[in-house]
N, C-alpha and C. Protein backbone atom coordinates (compact mmCIF):
# COMPACT_ATOMS: atom_id res chain seq x y z
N UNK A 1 61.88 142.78 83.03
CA UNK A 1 62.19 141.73 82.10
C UNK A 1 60.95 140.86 81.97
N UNK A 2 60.63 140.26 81.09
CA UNK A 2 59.69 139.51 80.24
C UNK A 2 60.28 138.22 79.66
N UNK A 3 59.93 137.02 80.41
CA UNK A 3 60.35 135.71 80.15
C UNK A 3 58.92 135.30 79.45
N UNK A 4 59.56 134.46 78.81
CA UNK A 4 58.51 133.74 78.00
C UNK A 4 58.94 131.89 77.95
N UNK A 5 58.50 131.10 78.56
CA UNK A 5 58.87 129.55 78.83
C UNK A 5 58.22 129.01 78.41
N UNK A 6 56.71 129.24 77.91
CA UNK A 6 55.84 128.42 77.30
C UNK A 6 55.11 128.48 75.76
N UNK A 7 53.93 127.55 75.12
CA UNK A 7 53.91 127.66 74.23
C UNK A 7 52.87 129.08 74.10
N UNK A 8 52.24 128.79 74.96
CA UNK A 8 51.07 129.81 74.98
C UNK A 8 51.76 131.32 75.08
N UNK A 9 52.47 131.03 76.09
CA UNK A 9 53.26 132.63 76.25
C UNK A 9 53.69 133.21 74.83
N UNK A 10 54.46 132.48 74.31
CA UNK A 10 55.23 132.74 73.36
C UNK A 10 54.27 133.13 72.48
N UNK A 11 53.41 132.41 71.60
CA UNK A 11 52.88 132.25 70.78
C UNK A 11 51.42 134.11 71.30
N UNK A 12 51.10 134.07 72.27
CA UNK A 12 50.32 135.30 72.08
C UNK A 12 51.14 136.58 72.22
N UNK A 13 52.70 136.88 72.54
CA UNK A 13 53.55 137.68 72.31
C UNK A 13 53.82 137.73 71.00
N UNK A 14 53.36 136.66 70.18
CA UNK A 14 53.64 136.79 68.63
C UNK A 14 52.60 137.71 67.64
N UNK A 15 51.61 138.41 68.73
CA UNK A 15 50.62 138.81 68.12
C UNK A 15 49.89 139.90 69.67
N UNK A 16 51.08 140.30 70.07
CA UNK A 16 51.10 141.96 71.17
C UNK A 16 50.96 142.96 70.52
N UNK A 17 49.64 143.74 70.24
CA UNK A 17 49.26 145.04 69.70
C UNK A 17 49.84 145.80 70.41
N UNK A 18 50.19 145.59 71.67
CA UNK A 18 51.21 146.74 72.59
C UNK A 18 52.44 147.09 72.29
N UNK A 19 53.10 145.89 71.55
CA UNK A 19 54.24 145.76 71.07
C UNK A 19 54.59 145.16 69.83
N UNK A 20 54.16 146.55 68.86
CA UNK A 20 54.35 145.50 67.33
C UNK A 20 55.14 145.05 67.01
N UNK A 21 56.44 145.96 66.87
CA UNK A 21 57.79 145.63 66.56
C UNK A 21 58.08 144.26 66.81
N UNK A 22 58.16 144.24 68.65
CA UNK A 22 58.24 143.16 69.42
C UNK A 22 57.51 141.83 68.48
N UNK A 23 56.32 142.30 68.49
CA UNK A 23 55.43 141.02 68.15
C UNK A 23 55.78 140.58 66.61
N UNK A 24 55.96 141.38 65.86
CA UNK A 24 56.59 141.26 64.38
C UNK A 24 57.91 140.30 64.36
N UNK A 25 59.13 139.89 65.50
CA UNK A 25 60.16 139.50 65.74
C UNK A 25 59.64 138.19 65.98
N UNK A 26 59.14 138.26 67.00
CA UNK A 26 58.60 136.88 67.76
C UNK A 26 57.86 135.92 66.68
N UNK A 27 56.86 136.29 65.77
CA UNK A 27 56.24 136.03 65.01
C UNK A 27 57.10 135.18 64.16
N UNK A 28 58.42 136.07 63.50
CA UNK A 28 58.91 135.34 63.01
C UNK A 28 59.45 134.11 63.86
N UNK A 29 59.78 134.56 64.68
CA UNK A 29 60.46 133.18 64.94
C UNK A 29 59.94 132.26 65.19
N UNK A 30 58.54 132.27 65.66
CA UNK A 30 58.09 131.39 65.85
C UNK A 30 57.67 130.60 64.87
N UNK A 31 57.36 131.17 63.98
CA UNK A 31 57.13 130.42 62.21
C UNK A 31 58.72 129.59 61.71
N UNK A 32 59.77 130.18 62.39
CA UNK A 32 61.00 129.96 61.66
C UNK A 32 61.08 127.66 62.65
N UNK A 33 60.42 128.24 63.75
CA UNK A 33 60.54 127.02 64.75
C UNK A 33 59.28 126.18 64.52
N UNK A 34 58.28 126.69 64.53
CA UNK A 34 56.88 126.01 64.52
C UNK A 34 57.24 124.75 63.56
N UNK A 35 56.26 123.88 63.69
CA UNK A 35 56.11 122.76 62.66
C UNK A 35 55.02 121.80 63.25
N UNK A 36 54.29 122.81 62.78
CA UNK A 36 52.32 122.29 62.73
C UNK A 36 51.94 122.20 64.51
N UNK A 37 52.13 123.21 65.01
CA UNK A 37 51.75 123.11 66.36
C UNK A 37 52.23 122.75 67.44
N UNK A 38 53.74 122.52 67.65
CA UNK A 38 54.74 121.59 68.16
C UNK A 38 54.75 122.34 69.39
N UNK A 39 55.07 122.07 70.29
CA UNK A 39 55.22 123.09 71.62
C UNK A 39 56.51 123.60 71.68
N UNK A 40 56.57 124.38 71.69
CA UNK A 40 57.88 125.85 71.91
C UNK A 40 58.35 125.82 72.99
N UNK A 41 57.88 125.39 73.61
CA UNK A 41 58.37 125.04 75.20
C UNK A 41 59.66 123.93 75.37
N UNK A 42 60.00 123.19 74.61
CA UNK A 42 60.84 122.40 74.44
C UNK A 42 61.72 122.65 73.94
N UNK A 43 61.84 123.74 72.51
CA UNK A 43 62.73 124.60 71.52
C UNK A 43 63.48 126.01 72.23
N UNK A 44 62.57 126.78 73.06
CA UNK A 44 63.30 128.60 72.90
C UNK A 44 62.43 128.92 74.16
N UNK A 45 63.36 129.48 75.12
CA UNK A 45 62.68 130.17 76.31
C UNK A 45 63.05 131.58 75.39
N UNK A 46 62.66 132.86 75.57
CA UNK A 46 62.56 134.24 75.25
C UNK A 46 62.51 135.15 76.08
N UNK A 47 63.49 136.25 76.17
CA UNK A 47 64.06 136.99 77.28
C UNK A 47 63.64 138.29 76.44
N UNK A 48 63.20 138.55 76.90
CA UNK A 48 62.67 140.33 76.51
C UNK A 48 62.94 141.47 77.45
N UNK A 49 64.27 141.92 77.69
CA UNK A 49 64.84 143.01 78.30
C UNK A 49 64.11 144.22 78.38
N UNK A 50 63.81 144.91 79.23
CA UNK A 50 63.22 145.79 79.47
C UNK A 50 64.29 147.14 80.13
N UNK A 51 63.63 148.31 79.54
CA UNK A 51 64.80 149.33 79.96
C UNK A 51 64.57 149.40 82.21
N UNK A 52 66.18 149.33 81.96
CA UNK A 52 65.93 149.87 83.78
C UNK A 52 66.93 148.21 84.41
N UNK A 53 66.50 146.62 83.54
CA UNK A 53 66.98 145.65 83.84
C UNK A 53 68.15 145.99 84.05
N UNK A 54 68.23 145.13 85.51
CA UNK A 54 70.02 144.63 85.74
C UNK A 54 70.98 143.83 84.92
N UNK A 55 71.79 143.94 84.29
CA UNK A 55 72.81 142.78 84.01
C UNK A 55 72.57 141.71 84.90
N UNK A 56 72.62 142.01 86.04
CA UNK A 56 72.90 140.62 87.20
C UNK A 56 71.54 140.22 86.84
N UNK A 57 70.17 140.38 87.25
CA UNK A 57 68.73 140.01 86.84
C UNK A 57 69.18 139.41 85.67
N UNK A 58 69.49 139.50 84.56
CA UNK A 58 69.30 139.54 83.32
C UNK A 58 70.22 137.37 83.21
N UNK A 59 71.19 138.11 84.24
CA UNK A 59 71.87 136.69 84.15
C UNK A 59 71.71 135.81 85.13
N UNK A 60 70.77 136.45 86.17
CA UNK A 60 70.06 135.05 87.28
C UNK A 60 69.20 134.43 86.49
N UNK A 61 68.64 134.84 85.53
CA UNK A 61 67.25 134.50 84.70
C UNK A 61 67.99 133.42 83.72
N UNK A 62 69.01 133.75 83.25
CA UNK A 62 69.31 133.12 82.07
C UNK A 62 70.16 131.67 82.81
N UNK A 63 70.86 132.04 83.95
CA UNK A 63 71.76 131.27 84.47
C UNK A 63 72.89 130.43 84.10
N UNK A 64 73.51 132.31 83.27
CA UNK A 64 75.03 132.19 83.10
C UNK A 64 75.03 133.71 83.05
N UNK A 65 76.30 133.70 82.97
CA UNK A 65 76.56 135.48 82.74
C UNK A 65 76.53 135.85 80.84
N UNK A 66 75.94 136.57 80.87
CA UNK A 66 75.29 136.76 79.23
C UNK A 66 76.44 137.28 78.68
N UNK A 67 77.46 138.08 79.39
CA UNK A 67 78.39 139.09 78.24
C UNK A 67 79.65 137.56 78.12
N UNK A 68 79.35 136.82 78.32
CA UNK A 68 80.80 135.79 78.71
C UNK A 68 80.10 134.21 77.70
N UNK A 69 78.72 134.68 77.29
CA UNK A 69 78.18 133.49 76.90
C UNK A 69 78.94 133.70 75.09
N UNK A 70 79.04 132.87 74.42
CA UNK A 70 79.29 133.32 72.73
C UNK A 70 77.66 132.97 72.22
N UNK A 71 77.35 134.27 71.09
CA UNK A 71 76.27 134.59 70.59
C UNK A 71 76.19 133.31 69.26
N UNK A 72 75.10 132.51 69.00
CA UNK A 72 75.44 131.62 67.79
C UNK A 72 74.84 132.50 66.63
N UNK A 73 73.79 133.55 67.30
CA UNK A 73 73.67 134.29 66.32
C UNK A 73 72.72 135.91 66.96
N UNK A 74 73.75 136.95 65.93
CA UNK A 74 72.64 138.11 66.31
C UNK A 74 72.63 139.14 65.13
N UNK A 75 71.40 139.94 65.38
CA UNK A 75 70.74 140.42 64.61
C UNK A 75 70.26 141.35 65.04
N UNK A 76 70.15 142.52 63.93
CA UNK A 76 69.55 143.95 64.98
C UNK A 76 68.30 144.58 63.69
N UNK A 77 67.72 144.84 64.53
CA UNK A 77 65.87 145.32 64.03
C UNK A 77 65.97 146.32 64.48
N UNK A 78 64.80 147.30 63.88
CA UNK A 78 64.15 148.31 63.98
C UNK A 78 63.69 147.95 65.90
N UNK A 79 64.70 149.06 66.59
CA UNK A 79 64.66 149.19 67.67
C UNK A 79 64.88 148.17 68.87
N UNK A 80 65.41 147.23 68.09
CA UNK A 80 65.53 145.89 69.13
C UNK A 80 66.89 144.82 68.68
N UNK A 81 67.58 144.43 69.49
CA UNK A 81 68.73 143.31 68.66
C UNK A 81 68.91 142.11 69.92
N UNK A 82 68.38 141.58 68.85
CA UNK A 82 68.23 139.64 68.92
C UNK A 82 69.68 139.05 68.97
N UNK A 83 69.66 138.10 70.39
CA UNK A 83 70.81 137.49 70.48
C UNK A 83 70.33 135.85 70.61
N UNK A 84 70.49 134.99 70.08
CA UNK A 84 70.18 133.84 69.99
C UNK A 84 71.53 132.59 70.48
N UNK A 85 70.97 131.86 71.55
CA UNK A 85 71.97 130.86 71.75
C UNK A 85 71.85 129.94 71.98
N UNK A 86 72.37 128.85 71.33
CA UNK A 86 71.90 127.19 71.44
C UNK A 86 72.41 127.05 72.55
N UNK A 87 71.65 126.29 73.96
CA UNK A 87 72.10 125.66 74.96
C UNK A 87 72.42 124.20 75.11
N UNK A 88 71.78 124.00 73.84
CA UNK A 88 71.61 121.79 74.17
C UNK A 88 72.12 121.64 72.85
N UNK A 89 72.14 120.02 72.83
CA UNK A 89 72.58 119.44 71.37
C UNK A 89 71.77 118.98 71.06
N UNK A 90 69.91 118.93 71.74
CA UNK A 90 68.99 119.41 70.85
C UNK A 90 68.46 120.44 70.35
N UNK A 91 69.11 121.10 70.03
CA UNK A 91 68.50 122.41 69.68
C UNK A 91 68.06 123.32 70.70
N UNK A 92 67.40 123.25 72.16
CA UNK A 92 67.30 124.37 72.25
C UNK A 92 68.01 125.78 72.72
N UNK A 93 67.39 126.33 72.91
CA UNK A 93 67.85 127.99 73.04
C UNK A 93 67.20 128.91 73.87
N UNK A 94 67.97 129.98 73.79
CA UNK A 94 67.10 131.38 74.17
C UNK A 94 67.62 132.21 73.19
N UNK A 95 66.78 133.19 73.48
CA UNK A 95 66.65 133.99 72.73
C UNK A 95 66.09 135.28 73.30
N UNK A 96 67.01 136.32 73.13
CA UNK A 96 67.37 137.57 74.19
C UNK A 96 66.57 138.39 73.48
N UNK A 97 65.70 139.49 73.46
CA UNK A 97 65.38 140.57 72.58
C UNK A 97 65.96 142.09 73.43
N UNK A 98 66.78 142.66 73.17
CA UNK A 98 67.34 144.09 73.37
C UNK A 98 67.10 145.36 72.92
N UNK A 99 65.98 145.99 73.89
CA UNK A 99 65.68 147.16 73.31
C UNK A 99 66.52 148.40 73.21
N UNK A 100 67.17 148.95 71.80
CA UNK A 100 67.88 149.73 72.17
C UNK A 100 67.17 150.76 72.25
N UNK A 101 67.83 151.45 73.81
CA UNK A 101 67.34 152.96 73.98
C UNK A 101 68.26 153.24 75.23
N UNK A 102 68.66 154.50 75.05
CA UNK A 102 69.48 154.96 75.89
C UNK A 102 69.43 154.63 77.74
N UNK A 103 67.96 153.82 78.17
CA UNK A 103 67.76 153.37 79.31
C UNK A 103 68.36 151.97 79.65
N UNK A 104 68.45 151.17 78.55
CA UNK A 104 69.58 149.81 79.00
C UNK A 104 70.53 149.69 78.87
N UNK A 105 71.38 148.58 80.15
CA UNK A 105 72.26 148.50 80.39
C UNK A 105 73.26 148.92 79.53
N UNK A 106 74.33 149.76 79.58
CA UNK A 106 75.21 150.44 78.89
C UNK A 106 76.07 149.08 78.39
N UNK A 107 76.15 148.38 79.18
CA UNK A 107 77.30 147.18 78.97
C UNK A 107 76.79 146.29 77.76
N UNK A 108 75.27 145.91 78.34
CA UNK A 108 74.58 145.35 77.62
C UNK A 108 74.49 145.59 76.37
N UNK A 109 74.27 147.05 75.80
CA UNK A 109 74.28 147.63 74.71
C UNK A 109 75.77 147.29 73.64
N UNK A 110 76.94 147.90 74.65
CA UNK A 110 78.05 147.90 73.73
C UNK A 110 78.53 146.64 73.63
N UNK A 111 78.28 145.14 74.54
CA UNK A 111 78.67 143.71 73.99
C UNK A 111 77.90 143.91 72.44
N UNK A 112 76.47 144.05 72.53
CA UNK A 112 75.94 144.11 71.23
C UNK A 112 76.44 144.39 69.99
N UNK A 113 77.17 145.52 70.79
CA UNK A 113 77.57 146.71 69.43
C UNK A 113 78.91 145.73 69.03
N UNK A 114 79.64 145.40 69.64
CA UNK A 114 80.82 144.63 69.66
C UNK A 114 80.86 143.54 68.99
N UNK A 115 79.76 142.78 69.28
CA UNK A 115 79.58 141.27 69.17
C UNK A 115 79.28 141.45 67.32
N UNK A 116 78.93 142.45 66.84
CA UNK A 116 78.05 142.68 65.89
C UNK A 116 79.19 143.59 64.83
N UNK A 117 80.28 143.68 65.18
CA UNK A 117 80.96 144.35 64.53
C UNK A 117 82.41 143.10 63.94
């Protein structure tokens, strides 16, 4: 798994030649949040699931249980589906990225499929 807490983090994952897709997502969002340089660090921590992650990992990190949390919003991309959730009543959030491929969490996958149907 791949946390992202800061502005710097965030912001050079928005532009990972290792990971275009990835970086194509992030990008947006970060344009969708940005406003002239503001630190991101205050707005969206970013959870980037990796195949092999535990559910339990997945929800020590987040610190709640993710299949029990309600999604405010999700969205599925070319090989990846975005779960977004306001934690505060300022705005911020996280924001989950889910790679689908037959290596993550099975559970993980079908809340997705569920949540999305």
């Amino acid at each position: 798994m791949r946390v992202l807490r800061d502005s710097a983090s965030i912001r050079s994952a928005g532009v990972d030649p290792a990971e275009p897709s990835l970086s194509v997502l992030i990008s947006r969002l970060i344009a969708d949040l940005d406003d002239e340089g503001c630190d991101l660090t205050e707005m969206v921590r970013i959870v980037v699931v990796q195949p092999g992650d535990a559910l339990s990992t997945i929800d020590a990190e987040l610190g709640f249980p993710l299949l029990e949390r309600p999604l405010d919003v999700i969205e599925t991309h070319d090989g990846w589906i975005e779960l977004t959730m306001v934690l505060s009543d300022d705005g911020f959030g996280v924001v989950v990225y889910v790679p689908v491929r037959p290596d993550v969490d099975a559970r993980l996958l079908a809340h997705c499929q569920e949540a999305m149907s």
